[in-house]
Protein backbone atom coordinates (compact mmCIF):
# COMPACT_ATOMS: atom_id res chain seq x y z
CA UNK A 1 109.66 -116.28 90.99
CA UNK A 2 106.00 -116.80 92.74
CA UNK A 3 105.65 -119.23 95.18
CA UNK A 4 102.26 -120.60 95.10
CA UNK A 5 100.40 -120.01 98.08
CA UNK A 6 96.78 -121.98 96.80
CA UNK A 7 96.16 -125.55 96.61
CA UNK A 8 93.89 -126.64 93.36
CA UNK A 9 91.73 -129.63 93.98
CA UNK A 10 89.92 -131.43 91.09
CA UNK A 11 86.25 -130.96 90.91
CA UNK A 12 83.32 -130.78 88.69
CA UNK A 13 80.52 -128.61 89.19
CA UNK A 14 76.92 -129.82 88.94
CA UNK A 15 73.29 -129.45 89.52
CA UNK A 16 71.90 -132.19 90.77
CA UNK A 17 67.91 -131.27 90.49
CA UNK A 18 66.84 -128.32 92.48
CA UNK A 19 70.73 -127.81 94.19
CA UNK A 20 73.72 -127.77 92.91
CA UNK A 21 77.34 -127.59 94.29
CA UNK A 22 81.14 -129.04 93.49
CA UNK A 23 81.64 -133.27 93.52
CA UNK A 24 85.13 -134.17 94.75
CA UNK A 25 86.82 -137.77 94.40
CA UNK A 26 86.98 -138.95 98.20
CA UNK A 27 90.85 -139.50 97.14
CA UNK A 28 91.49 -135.87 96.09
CA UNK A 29 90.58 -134.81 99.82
CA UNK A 30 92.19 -134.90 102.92
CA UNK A 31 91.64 -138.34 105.30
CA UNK A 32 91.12 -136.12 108.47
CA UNK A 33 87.49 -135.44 108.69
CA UNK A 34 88.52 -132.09 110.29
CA UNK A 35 90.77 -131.26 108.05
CA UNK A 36 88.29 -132.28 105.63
CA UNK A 37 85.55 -129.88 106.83
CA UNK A 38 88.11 -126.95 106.90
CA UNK A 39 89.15 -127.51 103.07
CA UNK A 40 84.87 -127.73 102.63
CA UNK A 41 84.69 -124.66 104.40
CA UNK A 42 87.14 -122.56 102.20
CA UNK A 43 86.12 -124.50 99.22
CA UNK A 44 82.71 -122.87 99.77
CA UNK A 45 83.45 -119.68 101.35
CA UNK A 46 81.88 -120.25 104.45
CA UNK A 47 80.83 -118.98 107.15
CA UNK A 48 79.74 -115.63 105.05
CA UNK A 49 76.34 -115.04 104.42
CA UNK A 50 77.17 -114.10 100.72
CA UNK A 51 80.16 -116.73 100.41
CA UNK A 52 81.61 -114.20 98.12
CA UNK A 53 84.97 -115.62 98.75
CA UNK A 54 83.75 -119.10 97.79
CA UNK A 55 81.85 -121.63 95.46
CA UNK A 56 78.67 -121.51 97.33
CA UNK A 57 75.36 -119.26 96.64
CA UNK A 58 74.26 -117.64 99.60
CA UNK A 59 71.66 -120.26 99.82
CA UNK A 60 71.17 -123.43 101.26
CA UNK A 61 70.24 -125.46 98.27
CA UNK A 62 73.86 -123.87 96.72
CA UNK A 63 75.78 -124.77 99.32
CA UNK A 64 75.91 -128.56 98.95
CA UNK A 65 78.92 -130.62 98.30
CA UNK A 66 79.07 -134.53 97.01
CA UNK A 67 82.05 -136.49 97.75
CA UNK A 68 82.31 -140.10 95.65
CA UNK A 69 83.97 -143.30 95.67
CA UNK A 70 83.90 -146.51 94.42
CA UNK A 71 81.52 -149.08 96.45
CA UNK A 72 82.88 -151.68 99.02
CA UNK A 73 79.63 -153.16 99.95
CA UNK A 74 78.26 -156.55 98.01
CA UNK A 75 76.34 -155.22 95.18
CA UNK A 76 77.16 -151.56 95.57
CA UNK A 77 78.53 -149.62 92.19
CA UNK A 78 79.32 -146.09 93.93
CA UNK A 79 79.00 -144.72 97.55
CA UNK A 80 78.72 -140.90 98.26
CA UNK A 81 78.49 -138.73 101.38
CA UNK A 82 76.38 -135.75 100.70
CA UNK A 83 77.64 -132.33 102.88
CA UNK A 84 75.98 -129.18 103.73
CA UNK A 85 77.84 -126.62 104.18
CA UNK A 86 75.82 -124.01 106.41
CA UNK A 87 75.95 -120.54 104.68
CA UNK A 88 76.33 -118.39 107.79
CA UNK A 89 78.38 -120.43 109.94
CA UNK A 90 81.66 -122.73 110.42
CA UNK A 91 79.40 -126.09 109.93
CA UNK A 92 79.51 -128.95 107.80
CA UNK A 93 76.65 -131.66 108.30
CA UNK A 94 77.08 -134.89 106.98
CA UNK A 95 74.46 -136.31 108.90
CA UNK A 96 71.50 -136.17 106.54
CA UNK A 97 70.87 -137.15 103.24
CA UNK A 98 70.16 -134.90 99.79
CA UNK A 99 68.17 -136.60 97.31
CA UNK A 100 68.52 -133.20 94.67
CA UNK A 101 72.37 -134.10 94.37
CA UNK A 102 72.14 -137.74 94.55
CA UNK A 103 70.41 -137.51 90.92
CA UNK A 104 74.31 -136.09 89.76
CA UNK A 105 76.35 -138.82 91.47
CA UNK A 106 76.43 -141.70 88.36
CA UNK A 107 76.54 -138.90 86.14
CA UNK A 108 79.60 -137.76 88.45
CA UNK A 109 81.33 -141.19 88.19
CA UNK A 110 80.95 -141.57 84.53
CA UNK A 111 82.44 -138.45 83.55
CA UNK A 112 85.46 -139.04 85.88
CA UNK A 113 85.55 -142.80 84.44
CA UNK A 114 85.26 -144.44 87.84
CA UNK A 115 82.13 -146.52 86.28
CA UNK A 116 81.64 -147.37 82.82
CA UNK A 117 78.11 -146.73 80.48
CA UNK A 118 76.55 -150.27 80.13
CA UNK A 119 74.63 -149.35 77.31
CA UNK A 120 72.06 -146.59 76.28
CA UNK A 121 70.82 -146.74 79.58
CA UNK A 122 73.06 -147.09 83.09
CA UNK A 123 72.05 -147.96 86.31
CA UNK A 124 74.08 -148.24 89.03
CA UNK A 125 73.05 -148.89 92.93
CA UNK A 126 74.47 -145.99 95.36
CA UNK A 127 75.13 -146.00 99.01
CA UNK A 128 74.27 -143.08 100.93
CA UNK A 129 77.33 -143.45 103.28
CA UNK A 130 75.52 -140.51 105.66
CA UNK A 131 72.46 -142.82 106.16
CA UNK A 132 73.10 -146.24 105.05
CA UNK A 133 70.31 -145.68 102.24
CA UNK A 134 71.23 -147.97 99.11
CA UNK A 135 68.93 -146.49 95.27
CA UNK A 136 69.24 -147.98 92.30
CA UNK A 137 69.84 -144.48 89.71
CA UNK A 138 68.89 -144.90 85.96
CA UNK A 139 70.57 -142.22 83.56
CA UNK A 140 70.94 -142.08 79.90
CA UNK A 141 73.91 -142.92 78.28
CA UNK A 142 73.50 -143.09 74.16
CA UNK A 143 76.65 -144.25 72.49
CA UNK A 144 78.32 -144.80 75.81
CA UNK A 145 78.25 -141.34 77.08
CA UNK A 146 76.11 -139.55 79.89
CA UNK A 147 73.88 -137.22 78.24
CA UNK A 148 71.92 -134.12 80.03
CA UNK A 149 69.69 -133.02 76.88
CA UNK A 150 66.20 -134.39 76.99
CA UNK A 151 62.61 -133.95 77.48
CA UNK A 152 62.22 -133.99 81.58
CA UNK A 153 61.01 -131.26 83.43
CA UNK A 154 61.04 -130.36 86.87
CA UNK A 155 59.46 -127.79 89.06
CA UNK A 156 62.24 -125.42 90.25
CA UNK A 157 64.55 -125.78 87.45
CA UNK A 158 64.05 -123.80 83.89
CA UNK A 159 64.27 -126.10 80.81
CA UNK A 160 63.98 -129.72 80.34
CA UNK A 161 66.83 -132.29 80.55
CA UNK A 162 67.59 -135.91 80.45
CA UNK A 163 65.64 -138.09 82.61
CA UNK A 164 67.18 -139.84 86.14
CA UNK A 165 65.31 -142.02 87.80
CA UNK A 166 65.62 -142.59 91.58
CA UNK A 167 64.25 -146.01 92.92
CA UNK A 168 64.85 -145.96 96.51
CA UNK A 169 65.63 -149.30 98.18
CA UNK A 170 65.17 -148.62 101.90
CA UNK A 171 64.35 -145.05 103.17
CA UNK A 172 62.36 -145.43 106.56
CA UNK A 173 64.27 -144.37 109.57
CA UNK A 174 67.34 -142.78 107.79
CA UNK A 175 68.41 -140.59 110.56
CA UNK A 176 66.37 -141.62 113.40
CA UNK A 177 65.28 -145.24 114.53
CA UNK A 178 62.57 -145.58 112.58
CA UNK A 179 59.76 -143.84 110.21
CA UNK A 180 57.62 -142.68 113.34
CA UNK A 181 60.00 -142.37 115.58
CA UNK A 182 58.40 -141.06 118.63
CA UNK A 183 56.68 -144.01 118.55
CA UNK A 184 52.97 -142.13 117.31
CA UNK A 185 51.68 -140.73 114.00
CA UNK A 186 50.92 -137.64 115.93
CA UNK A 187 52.07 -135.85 118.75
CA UNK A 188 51.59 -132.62 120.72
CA UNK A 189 54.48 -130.52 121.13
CA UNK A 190 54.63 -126.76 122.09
CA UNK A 191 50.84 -126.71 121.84
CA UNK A 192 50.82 -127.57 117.92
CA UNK A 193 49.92 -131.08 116.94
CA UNK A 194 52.70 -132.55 114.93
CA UNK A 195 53.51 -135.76 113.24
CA UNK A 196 57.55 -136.64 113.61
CA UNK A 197 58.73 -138.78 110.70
CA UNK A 198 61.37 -140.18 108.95
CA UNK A 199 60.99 -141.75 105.36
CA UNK A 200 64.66 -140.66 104.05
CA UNK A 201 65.10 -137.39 105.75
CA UNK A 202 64.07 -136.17 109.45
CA UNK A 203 60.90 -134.15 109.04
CA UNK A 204 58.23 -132.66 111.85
CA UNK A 205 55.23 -131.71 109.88
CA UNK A 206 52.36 -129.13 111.20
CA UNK A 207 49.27 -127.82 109.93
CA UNK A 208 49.44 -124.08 108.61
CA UNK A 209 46.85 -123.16 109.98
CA UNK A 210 47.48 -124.17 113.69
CA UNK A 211 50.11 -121.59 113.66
CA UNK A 212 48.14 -118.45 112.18
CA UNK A 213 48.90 -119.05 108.19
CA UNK A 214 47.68 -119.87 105.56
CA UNK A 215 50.45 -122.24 104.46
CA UNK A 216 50.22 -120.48 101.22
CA UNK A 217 52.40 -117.89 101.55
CA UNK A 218 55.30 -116.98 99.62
CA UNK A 219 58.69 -117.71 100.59
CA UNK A 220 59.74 -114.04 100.77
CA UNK A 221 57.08 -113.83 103.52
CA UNK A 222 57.78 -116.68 105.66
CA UNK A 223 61.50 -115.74 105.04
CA UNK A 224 60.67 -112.61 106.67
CA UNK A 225 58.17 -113.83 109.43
CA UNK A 226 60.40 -113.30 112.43
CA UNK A 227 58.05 -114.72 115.13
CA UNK A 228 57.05 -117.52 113.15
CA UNK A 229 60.76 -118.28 112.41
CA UNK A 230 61.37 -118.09 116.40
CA UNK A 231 58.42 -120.45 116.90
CA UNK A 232 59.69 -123.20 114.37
CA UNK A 233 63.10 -123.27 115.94
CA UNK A 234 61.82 -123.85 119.31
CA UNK A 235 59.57 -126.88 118.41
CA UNK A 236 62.21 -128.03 116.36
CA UNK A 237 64.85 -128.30 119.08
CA UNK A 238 62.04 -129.91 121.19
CA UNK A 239 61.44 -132.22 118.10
CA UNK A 240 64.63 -133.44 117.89
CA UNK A 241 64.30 -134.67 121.30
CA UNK A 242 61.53 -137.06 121.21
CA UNK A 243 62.97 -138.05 117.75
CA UNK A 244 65.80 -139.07 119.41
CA UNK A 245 68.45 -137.07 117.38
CA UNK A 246 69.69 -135.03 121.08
CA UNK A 247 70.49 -131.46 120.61
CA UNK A 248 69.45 -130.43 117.17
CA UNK A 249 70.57 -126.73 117.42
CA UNK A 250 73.77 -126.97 115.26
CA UNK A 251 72.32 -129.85 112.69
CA UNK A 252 70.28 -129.15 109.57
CA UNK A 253 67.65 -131.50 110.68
CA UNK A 254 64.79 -132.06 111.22
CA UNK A 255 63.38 -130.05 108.82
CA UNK A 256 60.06 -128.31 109.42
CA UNK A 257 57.27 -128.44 106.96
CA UNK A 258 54.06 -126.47 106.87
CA UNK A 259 51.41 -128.25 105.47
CA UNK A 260 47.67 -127.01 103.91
CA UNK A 261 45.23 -129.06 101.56
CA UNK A 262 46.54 -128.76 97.82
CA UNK A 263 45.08 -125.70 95.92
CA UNK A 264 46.80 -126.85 92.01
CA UNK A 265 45.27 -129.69 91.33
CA UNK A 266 48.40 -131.77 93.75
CA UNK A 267 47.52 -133.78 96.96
CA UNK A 268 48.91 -131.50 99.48
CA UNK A 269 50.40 -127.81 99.28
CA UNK A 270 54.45 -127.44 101.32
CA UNK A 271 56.40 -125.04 102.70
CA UNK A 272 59.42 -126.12 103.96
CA UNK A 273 62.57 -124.78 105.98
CA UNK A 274 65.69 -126.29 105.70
CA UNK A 275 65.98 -125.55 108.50
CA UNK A 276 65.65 -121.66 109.48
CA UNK A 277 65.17 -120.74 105.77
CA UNK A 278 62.62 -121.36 103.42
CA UNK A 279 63.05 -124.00 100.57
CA UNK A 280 62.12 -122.65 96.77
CA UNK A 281 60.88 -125.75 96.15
CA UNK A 282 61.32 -128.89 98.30
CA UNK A 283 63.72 -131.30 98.69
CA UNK A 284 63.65 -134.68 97.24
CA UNK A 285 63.63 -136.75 100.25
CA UNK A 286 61.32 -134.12 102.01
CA UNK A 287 59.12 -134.76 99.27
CA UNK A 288 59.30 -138.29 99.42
CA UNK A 289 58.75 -138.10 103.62
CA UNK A 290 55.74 -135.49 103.29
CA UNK A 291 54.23 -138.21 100.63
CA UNK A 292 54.42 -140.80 102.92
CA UNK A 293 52.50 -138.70 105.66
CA UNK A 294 49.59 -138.40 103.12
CA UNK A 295 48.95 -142.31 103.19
CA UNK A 296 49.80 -142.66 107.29
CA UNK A 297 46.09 -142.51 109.04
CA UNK A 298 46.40 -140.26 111.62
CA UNK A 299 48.99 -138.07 110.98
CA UNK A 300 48.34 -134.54 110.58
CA UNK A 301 48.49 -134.60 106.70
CA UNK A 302 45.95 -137.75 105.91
CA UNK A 303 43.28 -136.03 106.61
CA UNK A 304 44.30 -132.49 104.57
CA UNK A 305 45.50 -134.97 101.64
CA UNK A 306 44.07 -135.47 98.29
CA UNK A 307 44.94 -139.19 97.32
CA UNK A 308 44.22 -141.28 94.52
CA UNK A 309 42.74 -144.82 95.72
CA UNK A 310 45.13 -147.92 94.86
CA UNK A 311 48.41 -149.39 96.27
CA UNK A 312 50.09 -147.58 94.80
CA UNK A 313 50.27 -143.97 94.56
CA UNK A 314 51.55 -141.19 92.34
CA UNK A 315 51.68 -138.07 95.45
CA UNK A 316 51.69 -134.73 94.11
CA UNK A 317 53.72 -132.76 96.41
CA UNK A 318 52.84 -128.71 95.94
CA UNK A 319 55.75 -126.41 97.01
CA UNK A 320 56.39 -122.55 96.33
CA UNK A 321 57.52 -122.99 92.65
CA UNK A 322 55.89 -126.44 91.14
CA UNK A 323 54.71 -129.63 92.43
CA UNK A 324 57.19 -132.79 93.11
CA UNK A 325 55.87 -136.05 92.04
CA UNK A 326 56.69 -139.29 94.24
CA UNK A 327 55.49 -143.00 93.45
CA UNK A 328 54.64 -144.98 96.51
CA UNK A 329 54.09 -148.45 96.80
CA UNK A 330 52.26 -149.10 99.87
CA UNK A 331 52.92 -152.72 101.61
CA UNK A 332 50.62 -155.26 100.98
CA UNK A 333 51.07 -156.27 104.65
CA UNK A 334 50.92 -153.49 106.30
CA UNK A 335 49.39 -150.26 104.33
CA UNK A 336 51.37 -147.95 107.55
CA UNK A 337 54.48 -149.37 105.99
CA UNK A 338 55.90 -148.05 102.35
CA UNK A 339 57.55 -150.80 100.24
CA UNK A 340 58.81 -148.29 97.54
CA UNK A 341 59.77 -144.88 96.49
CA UNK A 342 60.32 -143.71 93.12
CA UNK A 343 60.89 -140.13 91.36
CA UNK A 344 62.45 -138.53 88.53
CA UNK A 345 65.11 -135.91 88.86
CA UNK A 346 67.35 -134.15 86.13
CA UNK A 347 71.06 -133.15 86.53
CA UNK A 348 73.91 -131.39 84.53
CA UNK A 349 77.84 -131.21 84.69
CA UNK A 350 78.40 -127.26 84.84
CA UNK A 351 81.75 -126.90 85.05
CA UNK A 352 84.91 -128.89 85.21
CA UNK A 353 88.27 -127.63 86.88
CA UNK A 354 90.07 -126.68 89.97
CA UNK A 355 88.91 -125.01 93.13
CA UNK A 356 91.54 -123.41 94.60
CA UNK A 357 92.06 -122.65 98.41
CA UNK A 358 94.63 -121.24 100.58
CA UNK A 359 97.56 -123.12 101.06
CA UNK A 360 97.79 -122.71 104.62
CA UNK A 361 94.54 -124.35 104.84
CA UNK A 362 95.80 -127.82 103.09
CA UNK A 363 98.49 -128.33 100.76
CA UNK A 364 96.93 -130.85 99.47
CA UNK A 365 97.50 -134.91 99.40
CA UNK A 366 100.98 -136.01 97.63
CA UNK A 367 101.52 -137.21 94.82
């Protein structure tokens, strides 16, 4: 007779816009946080740099994990905590936020049955438990039953798909203690002026061109630039510092962004790391953080922006394969403050199943 020496834990598979990665019921893990990151670990094959022995793809934006349960909170349907799992080393950050795989959490619940469809359209309001960020997340459900075919289309991802819109409740200050949060729209650090912000994920944006590129290069290229790579780590670490987030060196955050003045027809052109590698595309809540740098006077992107006039404003984010769309709805108050966020995303359930890991990992919770 075999003895089985793998534990299977239920999961489904799913992109969740530009990422994609397994979603776990917070039951079907362990309680131990450390034991926790070990099973995420093994789940994912990490630390490998090809993860062969794992879910993940050898890249950061396929090496995500989502981990759902019901809400507690007055008013909350479903709270998730997003995890990346770093490619290339034994780390799991739970600290930041993924707006790519939030778009596959309702779907998540209603194909597990922990929510039910209210109609031909569901929305449900999630808490970020890594932030404290509550969204209200719109997905189609004709006849009663999440649907992925449809007629959206997003940069970064072939096809079209159903429509999921994102309407963000409360984004600035996320990680840090507020949306500037060195105190100034701008700053000097290493030499480079910078602006520091937070408008649902951790971001220090710079000017291409005050680091000797174009900030049109192709992500091979910057993947490749050594010295620049070298550069961005040390004014991240001094970054996250003034941001108040301590020693940065073994989080995924901040995230640096090079920015130049859009050259598609958008109102400014990306390239992002995330944090030592750079991003295909961008990341939702980059996107929605370098948007809000467009309408901040001051900072280093207002005056590269292209902006349409009004309060509020559709931002056409460029990155290396598309353009990312953000509504923001400046505060009538205060036009340094953002009232709202809004964007569309697409997901889609890819697989359903077991992952299985070694036993001697976890043997799992009883039953």
């Amino acid at each position: 007779m075999f003895r089985v020496m793998q534990t299977g834990i239920a999961t489904l598979f799913m992109r969740g816009g530009t990422s994609r990665g397994p979603f776990f019921r917070e039951s079907d893990l362990p309680d131990s946080e450390s034991l926790r990151d070990r099973v995420l670990l093994a789940v994912m094959g990490s630390p490998d740099r090809r993860q062969i022995d794992g879910l993940g793809g050898a890249n950061p934006l396929t090496s995500k994990v989502g981990i759902v349960r019901a809400g507690s909170a007055p008013g909350v349907d479903l709270e998730w905590l997003f995890a990346q799992v770093v490619v290339d080393q034994a780390i799991v950050d739970t600290k930041p936020n993924c707006g790519n795989m939030l778009a596959a959490v309702v779907p998540f619940a209603l194909e597990t049955g922990m929510v039910r469809a209210q109609g031909d359209q569901t929305t449900m309001r999630v808490l970020t438990r890594n932030t404290g960020m509550q969204c209200d997340i719109t997905v189609q459900t004709p006849g009663g039953r999440v649907t992925y075919e449809g007629d959206a289309r997003i940069d970064g991802v072939p096809g079209t798909a159903a429509p999921i819109r994102i309407s963000f409740l409360d984004t600035a200050g996320s990680v840090c203690a507020g949306l500037l949060p060195t105190g100034s729209v701008a700053d000097e650090i290493g030499g480079v002026r910078v602006t520091c912000i937070d408008n649902g994920m951790p971001m220090v944006l710079m000017r291409a061109t005050d680091l000797g590129r174009s900030g049109y290069e192709t992500v091979a290229q910057l993947n490749a630039d050594a010295e620049l790579k070298s550069r961005l780590e040390a004014l991240r670490l001094e970054a996250g510092q003034r941001m108040g987030l301590g020693d940065v060196s073994r989080n995924t955050f901040p995230k640096m962004c090079l920015i130049a003045p859009p050259r598609d027809g958008g109102s400014i052109s990306t390239r992002t790391f995330i944090p030592h590698v750079c991003h295909d595309a961008i990341g939702v809540l980059q996107a929605v953080t370098a948007a809000t740098a467009c309408v901040l006077d001051g900072s280093v992107a207002y005056e590269l922006a292209e902006m349409p006039a009004g309060r509020v404003k559709t931002v056409s984010v460029e990155h290396p394969s598309g353009e990312f769309s953000v509504e923001l709805e400046l505060d009538p108050n205060d036009g340094q403050n953002i009232a709202r966020a809004a964007l569309l995303r697409t997901a889609r359930l890819l697989m359903r199943g077991e992952v299985m890991i070694p036993a001697s990992i976890w043997k799992g919770n009883p039953r």
